[in-house]
Protein backbone atom coordinates (compact mmCIF):
# COMPACT_ATOMS: atom_id res chain seq x y z
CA UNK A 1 -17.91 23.91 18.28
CA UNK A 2 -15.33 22.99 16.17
CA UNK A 3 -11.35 24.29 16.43
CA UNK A 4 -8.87 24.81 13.23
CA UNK A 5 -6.43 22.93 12.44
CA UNK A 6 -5.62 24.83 9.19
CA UNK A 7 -4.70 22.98 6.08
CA UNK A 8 -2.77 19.50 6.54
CA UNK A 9 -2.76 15.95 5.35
CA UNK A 10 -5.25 14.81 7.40
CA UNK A 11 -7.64 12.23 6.44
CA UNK A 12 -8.89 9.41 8.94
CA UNK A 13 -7.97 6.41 8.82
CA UNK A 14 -5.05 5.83 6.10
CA UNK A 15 -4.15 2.71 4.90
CA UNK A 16 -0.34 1.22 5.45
CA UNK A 17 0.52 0.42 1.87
CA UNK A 18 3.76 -1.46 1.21
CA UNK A 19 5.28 -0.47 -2.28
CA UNK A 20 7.30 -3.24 -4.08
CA UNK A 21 9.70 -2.05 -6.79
CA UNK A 22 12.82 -3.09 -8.47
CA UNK A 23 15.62 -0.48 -8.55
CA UNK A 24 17.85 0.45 -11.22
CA UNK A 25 20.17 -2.94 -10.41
CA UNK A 26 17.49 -5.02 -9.92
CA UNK A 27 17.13 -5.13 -6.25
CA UNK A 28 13.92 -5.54 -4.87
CA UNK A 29 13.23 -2.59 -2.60
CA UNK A 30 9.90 -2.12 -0.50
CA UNK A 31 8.56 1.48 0.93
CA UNK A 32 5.96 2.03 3.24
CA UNK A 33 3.60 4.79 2.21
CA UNK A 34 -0.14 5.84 3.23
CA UNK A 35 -0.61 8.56 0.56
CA UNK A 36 -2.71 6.12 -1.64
CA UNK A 37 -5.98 4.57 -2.11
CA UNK A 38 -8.23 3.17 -5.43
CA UNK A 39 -8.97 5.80 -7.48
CA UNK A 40 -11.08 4.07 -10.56
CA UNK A 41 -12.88 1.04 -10.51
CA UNK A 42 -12.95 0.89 -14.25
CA UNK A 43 -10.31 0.16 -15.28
CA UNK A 44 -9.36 -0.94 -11.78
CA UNK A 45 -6.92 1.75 -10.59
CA UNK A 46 -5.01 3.05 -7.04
CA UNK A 47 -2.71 5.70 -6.36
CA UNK A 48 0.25 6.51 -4.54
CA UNK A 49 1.66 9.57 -3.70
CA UNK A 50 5.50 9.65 -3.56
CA UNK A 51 8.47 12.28 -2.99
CA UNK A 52 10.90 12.61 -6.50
CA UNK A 53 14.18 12.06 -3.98
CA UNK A 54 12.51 8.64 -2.83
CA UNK A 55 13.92 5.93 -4.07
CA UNK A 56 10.98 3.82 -5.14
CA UNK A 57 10.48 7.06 -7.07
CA UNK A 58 13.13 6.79 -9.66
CA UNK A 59 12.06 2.48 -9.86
CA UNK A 60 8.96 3.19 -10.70
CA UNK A 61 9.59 5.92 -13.00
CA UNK A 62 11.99 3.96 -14.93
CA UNK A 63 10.86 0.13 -14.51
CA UNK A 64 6.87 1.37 -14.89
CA UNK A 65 5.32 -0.84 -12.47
CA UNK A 66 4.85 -1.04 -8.46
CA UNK A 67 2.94 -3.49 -6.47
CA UNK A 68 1.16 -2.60 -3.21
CA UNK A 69 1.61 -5.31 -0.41
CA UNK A 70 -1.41 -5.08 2.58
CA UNK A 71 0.70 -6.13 5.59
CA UNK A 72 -1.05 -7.84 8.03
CA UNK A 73 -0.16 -6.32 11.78
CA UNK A 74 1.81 -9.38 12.28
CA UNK A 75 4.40 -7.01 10.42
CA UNK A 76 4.11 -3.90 11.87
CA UNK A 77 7.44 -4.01 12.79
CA UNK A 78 8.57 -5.06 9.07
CA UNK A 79 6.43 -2.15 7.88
CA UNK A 80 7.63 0.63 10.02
CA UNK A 81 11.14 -0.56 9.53
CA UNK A 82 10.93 -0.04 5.12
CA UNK A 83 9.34 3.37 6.17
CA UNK A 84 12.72 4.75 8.42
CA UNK A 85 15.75 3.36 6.36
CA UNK A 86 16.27 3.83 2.53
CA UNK A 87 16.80 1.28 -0.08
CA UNK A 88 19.70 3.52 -1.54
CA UNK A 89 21.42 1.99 1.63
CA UNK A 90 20.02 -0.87 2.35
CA UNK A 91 18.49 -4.23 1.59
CA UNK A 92 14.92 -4.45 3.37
CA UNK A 93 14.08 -7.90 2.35
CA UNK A 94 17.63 -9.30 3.88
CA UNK A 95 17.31 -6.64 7.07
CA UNK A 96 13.07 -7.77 7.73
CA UNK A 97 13.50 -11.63 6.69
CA UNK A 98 10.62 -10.91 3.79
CA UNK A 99 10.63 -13.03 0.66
CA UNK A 100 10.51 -11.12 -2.65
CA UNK A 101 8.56 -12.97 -5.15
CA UNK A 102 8.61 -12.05 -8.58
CA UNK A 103 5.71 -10.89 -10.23
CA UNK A 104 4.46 -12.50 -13.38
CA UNK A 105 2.53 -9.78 -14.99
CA UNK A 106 4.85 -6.27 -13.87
CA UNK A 107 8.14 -5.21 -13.76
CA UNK A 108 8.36 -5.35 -9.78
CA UNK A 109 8.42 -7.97 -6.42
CA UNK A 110 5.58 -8.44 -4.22
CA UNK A 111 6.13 -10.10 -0.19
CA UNK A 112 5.31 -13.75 0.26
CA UNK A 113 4.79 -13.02 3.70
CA UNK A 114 1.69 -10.09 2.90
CA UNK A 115 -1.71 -11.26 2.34
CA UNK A 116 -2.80 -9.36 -0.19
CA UNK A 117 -0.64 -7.62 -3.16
CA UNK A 118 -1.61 -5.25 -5.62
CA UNK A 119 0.33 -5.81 -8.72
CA UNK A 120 -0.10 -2.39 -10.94
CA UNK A 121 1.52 -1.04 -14.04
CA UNK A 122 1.93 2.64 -13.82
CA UNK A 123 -0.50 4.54 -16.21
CA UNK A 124 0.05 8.35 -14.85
CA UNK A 125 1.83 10.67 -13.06
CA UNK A 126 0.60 14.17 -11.87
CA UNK A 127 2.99 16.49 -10.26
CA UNK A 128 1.35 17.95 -6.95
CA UNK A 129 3.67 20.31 -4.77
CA UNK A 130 6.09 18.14 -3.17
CA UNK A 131 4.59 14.72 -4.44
CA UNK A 132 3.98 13.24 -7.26
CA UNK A 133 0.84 11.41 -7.75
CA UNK A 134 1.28 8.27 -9.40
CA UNK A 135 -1.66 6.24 -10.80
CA UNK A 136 -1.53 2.72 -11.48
CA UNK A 137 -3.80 0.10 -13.08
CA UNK A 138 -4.27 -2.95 -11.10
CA UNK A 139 -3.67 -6.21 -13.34
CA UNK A 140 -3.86 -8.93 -10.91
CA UNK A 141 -4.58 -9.19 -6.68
CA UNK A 142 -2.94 -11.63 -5.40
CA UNK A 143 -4.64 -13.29 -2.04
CA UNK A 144 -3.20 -15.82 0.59
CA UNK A 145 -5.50 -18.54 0.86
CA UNK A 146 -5.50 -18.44 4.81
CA UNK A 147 -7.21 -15.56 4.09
CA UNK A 148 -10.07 -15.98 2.26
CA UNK A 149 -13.55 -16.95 3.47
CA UNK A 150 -16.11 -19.28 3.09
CA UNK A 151 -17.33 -17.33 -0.39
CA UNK A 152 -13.28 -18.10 -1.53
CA UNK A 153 -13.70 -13.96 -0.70
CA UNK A 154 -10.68 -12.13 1.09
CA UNK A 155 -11.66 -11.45 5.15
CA UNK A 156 -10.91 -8.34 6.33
CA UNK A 157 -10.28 -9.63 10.33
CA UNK A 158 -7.85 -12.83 8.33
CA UNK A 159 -6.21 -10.36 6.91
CA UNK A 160 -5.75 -8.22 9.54
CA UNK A 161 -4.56 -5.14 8.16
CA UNK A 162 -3.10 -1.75 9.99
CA UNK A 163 -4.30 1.71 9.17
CA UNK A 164 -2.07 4.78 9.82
CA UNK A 165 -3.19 7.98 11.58
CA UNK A 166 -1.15 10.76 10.61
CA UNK A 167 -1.74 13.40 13.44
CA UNK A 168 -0.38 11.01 16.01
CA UNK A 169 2.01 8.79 13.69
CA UNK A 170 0.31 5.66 15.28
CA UNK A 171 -0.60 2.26 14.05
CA UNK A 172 -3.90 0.97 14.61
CA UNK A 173 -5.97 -2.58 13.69
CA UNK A 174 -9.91 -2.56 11.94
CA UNK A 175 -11.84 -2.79 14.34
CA UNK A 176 -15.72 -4.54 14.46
CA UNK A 177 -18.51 -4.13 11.96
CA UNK A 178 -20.14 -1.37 12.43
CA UNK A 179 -23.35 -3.01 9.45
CA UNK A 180 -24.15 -3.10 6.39
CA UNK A 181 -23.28 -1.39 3.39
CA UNK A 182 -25.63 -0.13 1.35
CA UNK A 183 -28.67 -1.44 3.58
CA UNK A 184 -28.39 0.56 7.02
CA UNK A 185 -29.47 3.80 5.64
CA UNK A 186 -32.46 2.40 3.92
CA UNK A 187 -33.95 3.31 6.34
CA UNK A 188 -34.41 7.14 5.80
């Protein structure tokens, strides 16, 4: 037996997605959101999902790029902190202690510190009830060496990322392989 919830946001897990803009002055700003996820692999595309009075709204709107930082949990404090305060007011990078790098292919700042980033020009925007959906193109991942694997491939358990459950507002860390991909239901 099942019970009702009725219709909410609820999908399980969601990732933590730090979103690296520049605003209007050229401050790097960062915003933590978990409405996104890949959403083409050709070309290679995510989306985000952001309130108009955000912000990182009206950066990306204007500058036309975003990057997407995976913080490792070493950060979870950095990360919840960029999702309570606004950039309007303050400066995240001088508050956390993050280093805003530059990036070399979009208008917008990734964190040293993360271990993966996302760098994305926006291609779309699609107006959904109180979001808007914003698509981007991915032109370059950028990975921390420390890490990658043996392959030179990125490591989920080096990189250690945090997923974000939404009915409790909770943090939580990946957890063991479970198998296979593509080879455990073979078997049927």
């Amino acid at each position: 037996m099942h019970k009702s919830l009725g219709a909410k946001p609820v999908l399980f897990p969601l990732p933590v997605l730090m979103i690296g803009t520049y605003d209007l002055e050229g401050k790097p700003n960062l915003m933590n959101a978990a409405w996104g996820g890949i959403c083409s692999s050709q070309p290679p595309c995510v989306s985000i999902s952001i309130r108009p009075e955000r912000h990182t709204y009206t950066a990306i709107m204007e500058r036309k790029a975003f990057t997407i930082g995976i913080p490792s949990a070493d950060y979870i404090k950095q990360a919840d902190y960029v999702g309570i305060v606004s950039g309007k007011n303050t400066d995240k990078f001088a508050a956390t202690g993050l280093t805003s790098v530059k990036s070399e292919l979009v208008d917008a700042p990734y964190v040293l510190e993360f271990p993966v980033s996302l760098e994305c020009k926006l291609l779309h925007t699609l107006e959904l009830g109180v979001h808007t959906m914003m698509v981007g193109e991915i032109m370059d991942v950028k990975v921390a060496k420390s890490v990658l694997d043996e392959d030179g491939l990125p490591d989920i358990f080096r990189i250690n990322p945090m997923v974000y459950e939404t009915i409790r507002k909770a943090y939580h860390s990946v957890g063991p392989v479970l198998g296979k991909a593509f080879t455990m239901g073979k078997e049927f």
